[in-house]
C-alpha atoms as a PDB file:
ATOM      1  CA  UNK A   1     103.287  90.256 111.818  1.00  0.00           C
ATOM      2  CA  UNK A   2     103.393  90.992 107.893  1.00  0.00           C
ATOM      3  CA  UNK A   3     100.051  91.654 106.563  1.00  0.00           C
ATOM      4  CA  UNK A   4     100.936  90.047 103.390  1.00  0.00           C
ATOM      5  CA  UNK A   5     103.214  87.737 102.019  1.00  0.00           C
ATOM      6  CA  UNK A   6     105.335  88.286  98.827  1.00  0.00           C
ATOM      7  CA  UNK A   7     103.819  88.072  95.490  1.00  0.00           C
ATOM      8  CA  UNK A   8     100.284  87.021  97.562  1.00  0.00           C
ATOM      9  CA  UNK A   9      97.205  89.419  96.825  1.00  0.00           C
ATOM     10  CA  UNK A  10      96.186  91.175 100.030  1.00  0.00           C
ATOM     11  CA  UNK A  11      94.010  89.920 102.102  1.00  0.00           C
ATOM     12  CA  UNK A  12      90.572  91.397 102.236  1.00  0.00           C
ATOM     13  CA  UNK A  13      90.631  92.882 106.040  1.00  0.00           C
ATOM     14  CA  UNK A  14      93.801  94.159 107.887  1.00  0.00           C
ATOM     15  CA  UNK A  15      94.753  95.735 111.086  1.00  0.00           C
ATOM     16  CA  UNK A  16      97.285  98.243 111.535  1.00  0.00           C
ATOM     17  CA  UNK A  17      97.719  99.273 115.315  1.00  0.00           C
ATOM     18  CA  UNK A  18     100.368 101.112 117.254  1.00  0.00           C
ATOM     19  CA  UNK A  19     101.921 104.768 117.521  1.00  0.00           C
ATOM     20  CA  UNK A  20     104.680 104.041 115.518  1.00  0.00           C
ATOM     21  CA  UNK A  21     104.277 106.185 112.404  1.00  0.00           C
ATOM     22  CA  UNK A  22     106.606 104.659 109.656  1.00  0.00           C
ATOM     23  CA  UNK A  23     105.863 101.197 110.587  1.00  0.00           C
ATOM     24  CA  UNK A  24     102.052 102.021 109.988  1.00  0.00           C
ATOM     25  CA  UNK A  25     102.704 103.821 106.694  1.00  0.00           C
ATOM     26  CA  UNK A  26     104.878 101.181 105.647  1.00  0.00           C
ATOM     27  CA  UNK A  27     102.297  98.439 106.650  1.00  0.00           C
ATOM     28  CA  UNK A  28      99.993 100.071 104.965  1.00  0.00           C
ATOM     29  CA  UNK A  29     101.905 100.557 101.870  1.00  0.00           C
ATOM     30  CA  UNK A  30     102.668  97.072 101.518  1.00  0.00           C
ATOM     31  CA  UNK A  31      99.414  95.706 101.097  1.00  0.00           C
ATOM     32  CA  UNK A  32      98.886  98.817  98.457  1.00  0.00           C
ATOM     33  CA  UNK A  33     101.427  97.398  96.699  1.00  0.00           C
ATOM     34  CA  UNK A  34     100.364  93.809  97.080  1.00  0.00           C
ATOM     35  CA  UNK A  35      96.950  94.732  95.703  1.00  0.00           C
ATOM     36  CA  UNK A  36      98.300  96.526  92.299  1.00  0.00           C
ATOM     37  CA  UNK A  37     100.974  93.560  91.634  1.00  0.00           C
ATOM     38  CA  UNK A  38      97.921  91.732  91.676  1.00  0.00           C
ATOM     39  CA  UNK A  39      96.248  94.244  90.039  1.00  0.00           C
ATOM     40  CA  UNK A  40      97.881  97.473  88.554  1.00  0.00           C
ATOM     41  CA  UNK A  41      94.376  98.957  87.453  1.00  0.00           C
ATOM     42  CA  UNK A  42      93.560  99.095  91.269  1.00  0.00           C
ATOM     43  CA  UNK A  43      91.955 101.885  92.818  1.00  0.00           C
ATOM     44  CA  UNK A  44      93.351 103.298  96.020  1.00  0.00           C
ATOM     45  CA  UNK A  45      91.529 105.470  98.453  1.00  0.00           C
ATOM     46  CA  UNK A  46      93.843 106.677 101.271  1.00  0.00           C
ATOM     47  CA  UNK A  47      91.490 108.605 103.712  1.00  0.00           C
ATOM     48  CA  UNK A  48      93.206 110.842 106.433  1.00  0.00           C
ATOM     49  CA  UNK A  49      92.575 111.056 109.865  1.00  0.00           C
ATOM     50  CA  UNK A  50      89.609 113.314 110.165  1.00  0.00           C
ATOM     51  CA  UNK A  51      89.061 113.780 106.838  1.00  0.00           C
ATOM     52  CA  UNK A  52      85.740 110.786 106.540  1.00  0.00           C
ATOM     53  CA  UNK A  53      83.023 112.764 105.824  1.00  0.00           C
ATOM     54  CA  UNK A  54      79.480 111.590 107.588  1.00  0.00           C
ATOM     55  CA  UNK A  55      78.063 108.643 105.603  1.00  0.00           C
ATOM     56  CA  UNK A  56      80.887 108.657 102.921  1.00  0.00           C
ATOM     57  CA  UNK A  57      82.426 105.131 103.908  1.00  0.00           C
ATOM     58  CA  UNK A  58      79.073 103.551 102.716  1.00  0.00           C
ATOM     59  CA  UNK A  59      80.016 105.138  99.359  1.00  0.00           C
ATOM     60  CA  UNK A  60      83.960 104.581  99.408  1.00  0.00           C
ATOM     61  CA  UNK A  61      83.321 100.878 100.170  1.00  0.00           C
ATOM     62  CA  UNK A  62      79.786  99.814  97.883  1.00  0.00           C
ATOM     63  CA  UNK A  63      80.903  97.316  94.651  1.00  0.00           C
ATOM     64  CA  UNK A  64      81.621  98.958  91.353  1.00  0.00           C
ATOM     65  CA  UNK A  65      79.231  98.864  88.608  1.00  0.00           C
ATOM     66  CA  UNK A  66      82.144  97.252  86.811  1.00  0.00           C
ATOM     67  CA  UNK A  67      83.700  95.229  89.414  1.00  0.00           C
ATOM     68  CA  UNK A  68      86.678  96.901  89.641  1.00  0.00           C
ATOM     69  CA  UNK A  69      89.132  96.433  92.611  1.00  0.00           C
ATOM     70  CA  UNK A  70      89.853  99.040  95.044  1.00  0.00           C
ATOM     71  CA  UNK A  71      91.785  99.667  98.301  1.00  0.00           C
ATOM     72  CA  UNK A  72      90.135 101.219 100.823  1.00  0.00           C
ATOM     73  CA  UNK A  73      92.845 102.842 103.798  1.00  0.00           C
ATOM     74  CA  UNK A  74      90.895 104.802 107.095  1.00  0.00           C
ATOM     75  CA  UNK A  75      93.545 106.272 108.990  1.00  0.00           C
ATOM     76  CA  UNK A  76      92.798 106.629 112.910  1.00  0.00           C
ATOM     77  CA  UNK A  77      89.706 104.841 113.184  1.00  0.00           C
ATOM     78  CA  UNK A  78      89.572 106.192 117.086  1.00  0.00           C
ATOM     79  CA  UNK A  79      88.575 109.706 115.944  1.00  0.00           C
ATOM     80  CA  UNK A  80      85.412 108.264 113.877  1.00  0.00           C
ATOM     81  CA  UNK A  81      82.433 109.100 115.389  1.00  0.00           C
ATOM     82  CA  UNK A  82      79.805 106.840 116.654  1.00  0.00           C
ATOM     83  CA  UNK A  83      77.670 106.978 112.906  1.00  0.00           C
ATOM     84  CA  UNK A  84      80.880 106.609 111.084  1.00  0.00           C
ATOM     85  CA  UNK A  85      81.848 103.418 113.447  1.00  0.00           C
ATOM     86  CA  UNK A  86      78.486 102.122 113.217  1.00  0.00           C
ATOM     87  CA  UNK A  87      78.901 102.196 109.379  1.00  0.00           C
ATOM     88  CA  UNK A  88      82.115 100.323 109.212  1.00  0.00           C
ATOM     89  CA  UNK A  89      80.700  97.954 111.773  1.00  0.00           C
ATOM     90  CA  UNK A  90      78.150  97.065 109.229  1.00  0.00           C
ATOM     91  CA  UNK A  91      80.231  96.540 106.347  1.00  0.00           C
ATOM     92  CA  UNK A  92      82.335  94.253 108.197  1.00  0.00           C
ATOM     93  CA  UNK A  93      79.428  91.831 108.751  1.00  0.00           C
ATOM     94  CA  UNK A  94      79.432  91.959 104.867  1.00  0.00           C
ATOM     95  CA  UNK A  95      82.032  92.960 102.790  1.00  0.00           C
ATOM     96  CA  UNK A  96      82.615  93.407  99.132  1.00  0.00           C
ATOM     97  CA  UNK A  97      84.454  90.990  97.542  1.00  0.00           C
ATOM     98  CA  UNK A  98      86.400  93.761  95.751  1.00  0.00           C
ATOM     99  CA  UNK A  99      87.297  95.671  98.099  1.00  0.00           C
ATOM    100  CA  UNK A 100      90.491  95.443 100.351  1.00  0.00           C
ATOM    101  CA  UNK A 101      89.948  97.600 103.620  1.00  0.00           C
ATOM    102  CA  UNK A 102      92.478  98.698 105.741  1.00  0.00           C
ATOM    103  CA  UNK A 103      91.972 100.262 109.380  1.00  0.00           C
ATOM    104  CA  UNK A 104      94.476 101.587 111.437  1.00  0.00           C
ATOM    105  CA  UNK A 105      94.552 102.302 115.069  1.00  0.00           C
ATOM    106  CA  UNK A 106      97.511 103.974 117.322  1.00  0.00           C
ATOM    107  CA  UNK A 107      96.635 101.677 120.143  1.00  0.00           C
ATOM    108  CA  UNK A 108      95.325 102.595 123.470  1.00  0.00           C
ATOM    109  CA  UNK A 109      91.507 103.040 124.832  1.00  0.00           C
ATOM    110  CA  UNK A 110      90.180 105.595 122.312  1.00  0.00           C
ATOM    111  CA  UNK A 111      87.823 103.806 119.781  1.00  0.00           C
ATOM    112  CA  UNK A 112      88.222 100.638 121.335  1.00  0.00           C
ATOM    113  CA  UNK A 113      84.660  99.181 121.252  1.00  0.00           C
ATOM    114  CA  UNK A 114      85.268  99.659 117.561  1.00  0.00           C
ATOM    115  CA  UNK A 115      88.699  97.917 117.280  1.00  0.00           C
ATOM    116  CA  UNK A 116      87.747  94.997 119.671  1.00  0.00           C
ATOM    117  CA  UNK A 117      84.504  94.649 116.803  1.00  0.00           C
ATOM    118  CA  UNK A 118      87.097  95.001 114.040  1.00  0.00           C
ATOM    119  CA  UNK A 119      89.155  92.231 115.449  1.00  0.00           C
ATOM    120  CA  UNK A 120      86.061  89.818 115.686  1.00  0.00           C
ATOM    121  CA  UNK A 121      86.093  90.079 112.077  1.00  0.00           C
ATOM    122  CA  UNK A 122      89.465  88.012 111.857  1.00  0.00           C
ATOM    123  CA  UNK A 123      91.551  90.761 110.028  1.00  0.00           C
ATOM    124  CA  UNK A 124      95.417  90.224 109.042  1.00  0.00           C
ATOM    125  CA  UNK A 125      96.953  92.448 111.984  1.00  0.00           C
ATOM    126  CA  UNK A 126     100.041  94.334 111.661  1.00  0.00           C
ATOM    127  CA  UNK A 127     101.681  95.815 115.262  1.00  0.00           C
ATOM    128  CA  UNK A 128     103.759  99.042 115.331  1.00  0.00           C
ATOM    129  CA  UNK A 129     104.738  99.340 118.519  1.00  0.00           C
ATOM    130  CA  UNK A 130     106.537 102.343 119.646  1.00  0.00           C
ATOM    131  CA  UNK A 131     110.620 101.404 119.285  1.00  0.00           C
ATOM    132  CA  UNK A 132     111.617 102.863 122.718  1.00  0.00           C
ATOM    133  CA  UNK A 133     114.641 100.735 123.776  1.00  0.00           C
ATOM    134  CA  UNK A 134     117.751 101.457 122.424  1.00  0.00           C
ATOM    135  CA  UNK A 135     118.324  97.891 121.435  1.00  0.00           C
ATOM    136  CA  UNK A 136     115.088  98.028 119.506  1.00  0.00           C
ATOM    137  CA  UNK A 137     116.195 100.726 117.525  1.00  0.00           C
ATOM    138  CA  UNK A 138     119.477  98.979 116.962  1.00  0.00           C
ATOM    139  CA  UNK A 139     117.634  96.398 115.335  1.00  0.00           C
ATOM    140  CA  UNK A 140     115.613  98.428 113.140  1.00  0.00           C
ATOM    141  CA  UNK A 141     119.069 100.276 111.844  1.00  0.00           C
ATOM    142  CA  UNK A 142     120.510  97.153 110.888  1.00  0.00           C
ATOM    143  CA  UNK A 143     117.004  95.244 109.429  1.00  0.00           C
ATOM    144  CA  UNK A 144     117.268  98.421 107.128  1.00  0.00           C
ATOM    145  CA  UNK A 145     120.509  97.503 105.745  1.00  0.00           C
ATOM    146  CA  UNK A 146     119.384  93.988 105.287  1.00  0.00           C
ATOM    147  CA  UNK A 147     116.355  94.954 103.499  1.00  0.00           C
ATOM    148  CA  UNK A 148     118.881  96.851 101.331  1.00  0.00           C
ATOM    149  CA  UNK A 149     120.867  93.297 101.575  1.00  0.00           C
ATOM    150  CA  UNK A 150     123.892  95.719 102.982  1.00  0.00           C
ATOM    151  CA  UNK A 151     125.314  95.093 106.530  1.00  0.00           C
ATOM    152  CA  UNK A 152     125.799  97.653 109.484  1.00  0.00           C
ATOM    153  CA  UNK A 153     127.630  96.618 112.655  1.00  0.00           C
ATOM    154  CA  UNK A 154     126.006  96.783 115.812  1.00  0.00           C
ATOM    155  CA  UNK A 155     128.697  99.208 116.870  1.00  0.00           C
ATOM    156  CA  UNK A 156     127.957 101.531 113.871  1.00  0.00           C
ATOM    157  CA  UNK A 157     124.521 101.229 113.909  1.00  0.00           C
ATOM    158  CA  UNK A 158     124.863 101.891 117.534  1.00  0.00           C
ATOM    159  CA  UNK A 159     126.877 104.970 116.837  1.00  0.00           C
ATOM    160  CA  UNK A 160     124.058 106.405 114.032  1.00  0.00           C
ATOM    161  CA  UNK A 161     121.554 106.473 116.672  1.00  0.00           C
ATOM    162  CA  UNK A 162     123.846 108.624 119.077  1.00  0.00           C
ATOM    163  CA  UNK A 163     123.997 110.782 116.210  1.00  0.00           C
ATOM    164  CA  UNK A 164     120.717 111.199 114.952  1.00  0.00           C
ATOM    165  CA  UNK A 165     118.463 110.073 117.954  1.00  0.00           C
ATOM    166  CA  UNK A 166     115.677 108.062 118.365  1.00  0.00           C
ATOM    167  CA  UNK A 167     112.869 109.404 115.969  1.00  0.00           C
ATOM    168  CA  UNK A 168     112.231 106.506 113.358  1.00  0.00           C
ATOM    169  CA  UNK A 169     111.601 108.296 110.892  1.00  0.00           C
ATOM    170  CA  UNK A 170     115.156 110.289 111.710  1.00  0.00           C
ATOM    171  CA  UNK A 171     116.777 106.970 111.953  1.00  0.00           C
ATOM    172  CA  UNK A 172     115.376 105.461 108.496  1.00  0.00           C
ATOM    173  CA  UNK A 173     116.693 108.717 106.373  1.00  0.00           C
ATOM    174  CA  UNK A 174     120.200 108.233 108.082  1.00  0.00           C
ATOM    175  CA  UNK A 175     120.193 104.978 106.895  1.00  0.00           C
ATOM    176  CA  UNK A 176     119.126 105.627 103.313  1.00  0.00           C
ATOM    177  CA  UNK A 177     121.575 108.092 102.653  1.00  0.00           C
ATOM    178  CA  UNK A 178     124.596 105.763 103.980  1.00  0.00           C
ATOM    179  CA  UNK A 179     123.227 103.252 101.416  1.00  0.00           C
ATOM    180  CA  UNK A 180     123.282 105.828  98.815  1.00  0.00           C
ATOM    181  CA  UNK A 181     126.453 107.051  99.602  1.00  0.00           C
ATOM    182  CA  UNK A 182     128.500 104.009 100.793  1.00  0.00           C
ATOM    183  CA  UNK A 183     129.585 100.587  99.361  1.00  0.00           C
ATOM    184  CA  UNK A 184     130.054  97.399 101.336  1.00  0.00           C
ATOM    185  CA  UNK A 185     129.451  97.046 105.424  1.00  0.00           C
ATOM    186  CA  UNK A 186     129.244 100.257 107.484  1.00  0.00           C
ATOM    187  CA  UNK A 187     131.182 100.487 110.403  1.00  0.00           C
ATOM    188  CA  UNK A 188     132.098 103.386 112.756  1.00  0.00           C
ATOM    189  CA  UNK A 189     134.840 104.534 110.848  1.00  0.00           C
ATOM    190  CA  UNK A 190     132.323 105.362 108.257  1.00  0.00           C
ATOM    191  CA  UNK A 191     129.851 106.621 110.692  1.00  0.00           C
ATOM    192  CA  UNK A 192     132.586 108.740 112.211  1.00  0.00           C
ATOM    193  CA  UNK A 193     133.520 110.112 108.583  1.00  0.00           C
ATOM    194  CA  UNK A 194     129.770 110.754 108.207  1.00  0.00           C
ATOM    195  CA  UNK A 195     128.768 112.252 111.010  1.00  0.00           C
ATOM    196  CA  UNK A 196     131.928 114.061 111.961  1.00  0.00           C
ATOM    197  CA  UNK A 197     130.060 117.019 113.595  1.00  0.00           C
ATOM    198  CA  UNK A 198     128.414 114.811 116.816  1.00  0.00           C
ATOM    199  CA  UNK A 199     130.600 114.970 119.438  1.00  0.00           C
ATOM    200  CA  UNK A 200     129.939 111.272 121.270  1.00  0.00           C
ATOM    201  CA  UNK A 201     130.737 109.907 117.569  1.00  0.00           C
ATOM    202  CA  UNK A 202     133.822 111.338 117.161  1.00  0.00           C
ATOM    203  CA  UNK A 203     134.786 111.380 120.431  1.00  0.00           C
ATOM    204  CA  UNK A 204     134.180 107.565 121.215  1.00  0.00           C
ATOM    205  CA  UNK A 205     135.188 106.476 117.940  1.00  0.00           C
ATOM    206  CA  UNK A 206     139.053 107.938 118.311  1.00  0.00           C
ATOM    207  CA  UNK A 207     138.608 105.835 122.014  1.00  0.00           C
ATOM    208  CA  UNK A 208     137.991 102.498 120.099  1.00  0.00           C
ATOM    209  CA  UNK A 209     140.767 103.023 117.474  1.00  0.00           C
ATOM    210  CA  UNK A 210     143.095 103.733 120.564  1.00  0.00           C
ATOM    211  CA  UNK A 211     142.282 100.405 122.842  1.00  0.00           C
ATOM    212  CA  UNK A 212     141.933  98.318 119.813  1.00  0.00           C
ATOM    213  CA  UNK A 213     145.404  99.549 118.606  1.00  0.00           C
ATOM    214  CA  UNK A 214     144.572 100.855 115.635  1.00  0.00           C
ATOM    215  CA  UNK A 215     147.159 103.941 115.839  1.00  0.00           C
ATOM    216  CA  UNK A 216     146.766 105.720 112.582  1.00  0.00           C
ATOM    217  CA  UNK A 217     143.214 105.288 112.418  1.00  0.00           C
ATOM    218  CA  UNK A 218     142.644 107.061 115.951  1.00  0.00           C
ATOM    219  CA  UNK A 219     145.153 109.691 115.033  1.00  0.00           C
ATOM    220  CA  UNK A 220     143.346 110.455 111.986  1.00  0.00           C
ATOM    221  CA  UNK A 221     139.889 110.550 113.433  1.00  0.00           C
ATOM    222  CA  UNK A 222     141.335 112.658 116.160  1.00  0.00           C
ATOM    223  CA  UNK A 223     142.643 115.281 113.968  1.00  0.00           C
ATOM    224  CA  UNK A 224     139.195 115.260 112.180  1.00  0.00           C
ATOM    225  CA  UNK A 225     137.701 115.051 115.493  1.00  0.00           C
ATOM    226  CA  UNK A 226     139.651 118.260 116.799  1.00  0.00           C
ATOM    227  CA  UNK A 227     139.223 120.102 113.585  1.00  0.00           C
ATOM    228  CA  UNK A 228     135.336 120.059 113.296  1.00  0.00           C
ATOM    229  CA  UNK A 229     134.805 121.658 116.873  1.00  0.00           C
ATOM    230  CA  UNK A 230     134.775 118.806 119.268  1.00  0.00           C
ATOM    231  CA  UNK A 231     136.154 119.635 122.642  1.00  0.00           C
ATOM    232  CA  UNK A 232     139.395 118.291 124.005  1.00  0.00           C
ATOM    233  CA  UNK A 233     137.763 117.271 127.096  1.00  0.00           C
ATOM    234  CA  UNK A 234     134.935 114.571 125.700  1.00  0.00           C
ATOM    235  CA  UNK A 235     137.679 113.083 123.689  1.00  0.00           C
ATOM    236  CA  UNK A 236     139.475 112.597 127.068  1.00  0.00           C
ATOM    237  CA  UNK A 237     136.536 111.652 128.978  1.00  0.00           C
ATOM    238  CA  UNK A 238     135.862 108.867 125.807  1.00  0.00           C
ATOM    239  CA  UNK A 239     139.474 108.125 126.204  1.00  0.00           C
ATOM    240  CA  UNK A 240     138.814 107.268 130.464  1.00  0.00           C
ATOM    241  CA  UNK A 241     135.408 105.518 129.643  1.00  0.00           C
ATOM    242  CA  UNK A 242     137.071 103.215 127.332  1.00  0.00           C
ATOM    243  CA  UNK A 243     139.555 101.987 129.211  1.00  0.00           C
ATOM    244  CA  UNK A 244     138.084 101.587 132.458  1.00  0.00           C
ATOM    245  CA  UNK A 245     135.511  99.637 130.596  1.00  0.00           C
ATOM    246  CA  UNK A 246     137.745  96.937 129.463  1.00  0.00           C
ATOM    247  CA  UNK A 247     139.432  96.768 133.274  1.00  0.00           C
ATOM    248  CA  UNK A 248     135.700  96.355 134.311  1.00  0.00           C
ATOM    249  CA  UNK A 249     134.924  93.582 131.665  1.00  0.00           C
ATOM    250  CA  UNK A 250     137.974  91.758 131.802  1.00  0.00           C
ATOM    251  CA  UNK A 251     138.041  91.862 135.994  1.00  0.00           C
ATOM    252  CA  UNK A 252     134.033  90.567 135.518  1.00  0.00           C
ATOM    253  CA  UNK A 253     134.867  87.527 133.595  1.00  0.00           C
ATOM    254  CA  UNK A 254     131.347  85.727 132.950  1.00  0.00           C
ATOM    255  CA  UNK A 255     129.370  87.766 135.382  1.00  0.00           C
ATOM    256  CA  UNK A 256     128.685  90.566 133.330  1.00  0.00           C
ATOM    257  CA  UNK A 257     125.010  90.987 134.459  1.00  0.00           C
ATOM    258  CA  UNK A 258     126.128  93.707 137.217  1.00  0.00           C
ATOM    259  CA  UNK A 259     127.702  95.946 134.836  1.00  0.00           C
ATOM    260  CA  UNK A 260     124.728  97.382 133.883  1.00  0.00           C
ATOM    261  CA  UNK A 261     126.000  97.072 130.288  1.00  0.00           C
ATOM    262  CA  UNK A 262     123.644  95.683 127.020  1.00  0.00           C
ATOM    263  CA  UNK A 263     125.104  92.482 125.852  1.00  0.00           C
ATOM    264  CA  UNK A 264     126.127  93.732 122.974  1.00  0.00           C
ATOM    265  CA  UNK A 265     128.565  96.125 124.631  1.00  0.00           C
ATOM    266  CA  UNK A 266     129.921  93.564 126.869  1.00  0.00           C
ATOM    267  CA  UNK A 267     130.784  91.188 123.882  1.00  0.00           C
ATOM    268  CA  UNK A 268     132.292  94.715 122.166  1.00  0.00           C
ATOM    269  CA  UNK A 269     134.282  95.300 124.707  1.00  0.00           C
ATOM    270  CA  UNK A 270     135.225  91.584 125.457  1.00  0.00           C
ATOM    271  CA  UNK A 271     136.832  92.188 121.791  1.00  0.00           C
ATOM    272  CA  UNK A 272     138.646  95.011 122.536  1.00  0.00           C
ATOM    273  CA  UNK A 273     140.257  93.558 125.621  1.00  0.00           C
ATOM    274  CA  UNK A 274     142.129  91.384 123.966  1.00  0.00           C
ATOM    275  CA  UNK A 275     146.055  91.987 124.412  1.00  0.00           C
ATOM    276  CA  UNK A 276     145.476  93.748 127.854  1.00  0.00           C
ATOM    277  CA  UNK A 277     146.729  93.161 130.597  1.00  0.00           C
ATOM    278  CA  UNK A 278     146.297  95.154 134.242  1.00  0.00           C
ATOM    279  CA  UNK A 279     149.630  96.881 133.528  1.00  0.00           C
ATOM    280  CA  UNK A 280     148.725  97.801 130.290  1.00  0.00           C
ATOM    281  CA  UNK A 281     145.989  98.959 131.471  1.00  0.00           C
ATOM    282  CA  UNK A 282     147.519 101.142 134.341  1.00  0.00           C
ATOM    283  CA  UNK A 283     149.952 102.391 132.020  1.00  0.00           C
ATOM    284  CA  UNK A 284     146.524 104.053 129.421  1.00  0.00           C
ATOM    285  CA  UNK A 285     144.664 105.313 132.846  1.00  0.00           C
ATOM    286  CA  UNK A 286     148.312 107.171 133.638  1.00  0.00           C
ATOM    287  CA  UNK A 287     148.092 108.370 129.915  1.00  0.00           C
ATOM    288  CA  UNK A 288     144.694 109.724 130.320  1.00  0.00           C
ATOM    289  CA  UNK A 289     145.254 111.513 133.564  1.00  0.00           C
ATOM    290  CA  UNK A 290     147.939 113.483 131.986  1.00  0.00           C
ATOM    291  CA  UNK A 291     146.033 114.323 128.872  1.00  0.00           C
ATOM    292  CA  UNK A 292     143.392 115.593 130.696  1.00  0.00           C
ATOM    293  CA  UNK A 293     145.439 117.684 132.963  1.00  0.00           C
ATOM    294  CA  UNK A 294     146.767 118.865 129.590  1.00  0.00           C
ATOM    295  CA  UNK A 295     143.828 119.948 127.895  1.00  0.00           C
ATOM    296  CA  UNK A 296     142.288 121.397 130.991  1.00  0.00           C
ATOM    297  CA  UNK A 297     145.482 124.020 130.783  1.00  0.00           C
ATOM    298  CA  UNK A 298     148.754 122.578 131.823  1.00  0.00           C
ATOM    299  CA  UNK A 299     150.092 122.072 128.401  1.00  0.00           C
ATOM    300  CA  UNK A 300     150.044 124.736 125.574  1.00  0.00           C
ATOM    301  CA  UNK A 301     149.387 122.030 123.342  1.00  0.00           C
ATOM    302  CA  UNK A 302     146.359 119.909 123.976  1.00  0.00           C
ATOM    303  CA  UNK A 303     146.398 118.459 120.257  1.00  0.00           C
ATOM    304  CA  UNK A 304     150.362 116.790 120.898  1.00  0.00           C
ATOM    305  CA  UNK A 305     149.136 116.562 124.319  1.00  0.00           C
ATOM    306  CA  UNK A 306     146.022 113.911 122.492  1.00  0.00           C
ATOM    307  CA  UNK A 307     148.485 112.342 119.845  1.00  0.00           C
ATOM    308  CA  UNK A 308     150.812 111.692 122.213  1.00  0.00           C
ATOM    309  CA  UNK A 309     148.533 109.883 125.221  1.00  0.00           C
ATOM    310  CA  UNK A 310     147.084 107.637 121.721  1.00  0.00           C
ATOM    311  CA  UNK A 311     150.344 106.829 121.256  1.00  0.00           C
ATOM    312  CA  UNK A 312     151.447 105.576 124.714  1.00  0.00           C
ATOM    313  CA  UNK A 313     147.583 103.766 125.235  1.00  0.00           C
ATOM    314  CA  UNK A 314     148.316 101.625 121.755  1.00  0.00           C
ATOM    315  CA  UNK A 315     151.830 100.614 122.913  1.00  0.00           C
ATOM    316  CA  UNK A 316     150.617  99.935 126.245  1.00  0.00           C
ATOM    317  CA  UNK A 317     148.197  97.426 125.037  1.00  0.00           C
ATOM    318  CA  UNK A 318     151.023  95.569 124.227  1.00  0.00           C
ATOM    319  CA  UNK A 319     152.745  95.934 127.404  1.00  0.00           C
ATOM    320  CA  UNK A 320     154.461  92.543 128.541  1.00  0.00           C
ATOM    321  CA  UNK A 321     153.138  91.772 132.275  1.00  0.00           C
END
């Protein structure tokens, strides 16, 4: 829930629960910012966790002698102590016209006689939930492009959060500097470019060139791949996941749910399966095989021995039944 809608003056009591760090400071910057577009003389007093001294909200929250507007922010309300809750308590059952006061609250049992009183009070509440599902933090990747009104695949966006992990805040700076350094939609390619040094990036990006046929493209990444320290052996192993994923899909038809695959990757790889057939198919696993033997020490050459299994997987995609 939004604590405030666009060009609307805060409202005078919100709620800002949940661990989730940059979702609370960004909740709680947004009504900051809806109180000085409605007035840029504002006053804003951003209190740290902690840092309330005893009896100091009375102070921080009584009217000005010249009425003016102020914004009021107490961070972690679940370390106040029972005075300092008691004192809020009061001012809620009569606040200042003036004054916008916002609370926040990380969720869970501490301090929750005083967030169950808060919420009597009817405040705008904004949740911050901790993102902890991968598809979750899929979603927030890509709702940061479209704040930015840019676009990120699922499959990139996917691949920037194999790269970077699942820290928010992590996640949020990766996706800042592709919009500062990129034009138009991200895909992997560009993730791959970007992020050349993660192996399961590289290594499963040069895999989806190769079953999607895209032979130049997966010879180039490979190369790039190979030349910035990723092992022969995970590009292999990407090479093996990818195509016994599409002979999985495509042998599934609509009943996917066993796979044990997100939707998203079903539909993916539902893409990528088209023009293969079970020969084809046989013909990449073959290609594989050898290229791993290869790179494991049969060949002198595991970079030809690479090039030259992307090369037979894209014509095999082809392959006539």
């Amino acid at each position: 829930m939004t604590a405030t809608g666009s060009g609307s003056p805060p409202p005078p009591l919100t709620l800002v629960t949940g661990p989730e760090d940059l979702l609370v400071d960004r909740a709680v910057a947004e009504v900051v910012g809806a109180a000085r577009s409605a007035d840029p003389a504002v006053e804003i007093c951003d209190i740290a966790p902690g840092a309330l001294q005893p009896g100091s909200f009375a102070e921080l929250v009584s009217p000005s002698l010249f009425g003016e507007a102020k914004v009021v922010v107490l961070r972690g309300i679940q370390d106040l102590g029972a005075d300092q809750a008691d004192e809020v308590k009061r001012y809620l059952t009569d606040p200042a016209e003036q004054i916008v006061l916002v609370l926040t609250h990380p969720g869970g049992v501490k301090g929750k006689a005083l967030l169950d009183a808060v919420r009597k009070h009817k405040p705008a509440v904004v949740d911050c939930p901790k993102l902890t599902k991968p598809g979750e933090r899929i979603a927030f990747l890509r709702g940061e492009f479209r704040r930015s009104r840019r676009a990120i695949t699922e499959e990139a966006a996917q691949a920037v959060a194999d790269a970077v992990g699942s820290d928010l805040r992590e996640l949020a700076a990766a996706a800042d500097q592709l919009l500062a350094d990129t034009e138009g939609t991200v895909d992997e390619a560009v993730v791959a470019r970007y992020y050349s040094g993660q192996a399961e990036v590289s290594g499963f990006t040069v895999a989806d060139l190769a079953v999607e046929g895209r032979l130049g493209e997966a010879l180039q990444q490979l190369r790039f791949a190979l030349d910035t320290g990723v092992a022969s052996v995970l590009i292999t192993s990407a090479l093996a996941t990818g195509v016994r994923q599409i002979g999985k899909v495509a042998s599934a038809g609509r009943n996917t749910n066993e796979l044990g695959m997100p939707p998203w990757k079903v539909d993916k790889i539902r893409r990528q399966a088209r023009g293969w057939t079970p020969d084809g198919l046989t013909v990449a696993l073959r290609a594989v095989a050898t290229a791993d033997a290869a790179v494991k020490g049969a060949a002198a050459d595991p970079a030809y021995a690479l090039e030259k299994c992307l090369v037979t997987i894209a014509g095999a995609r082809s392959a006539p039944q």
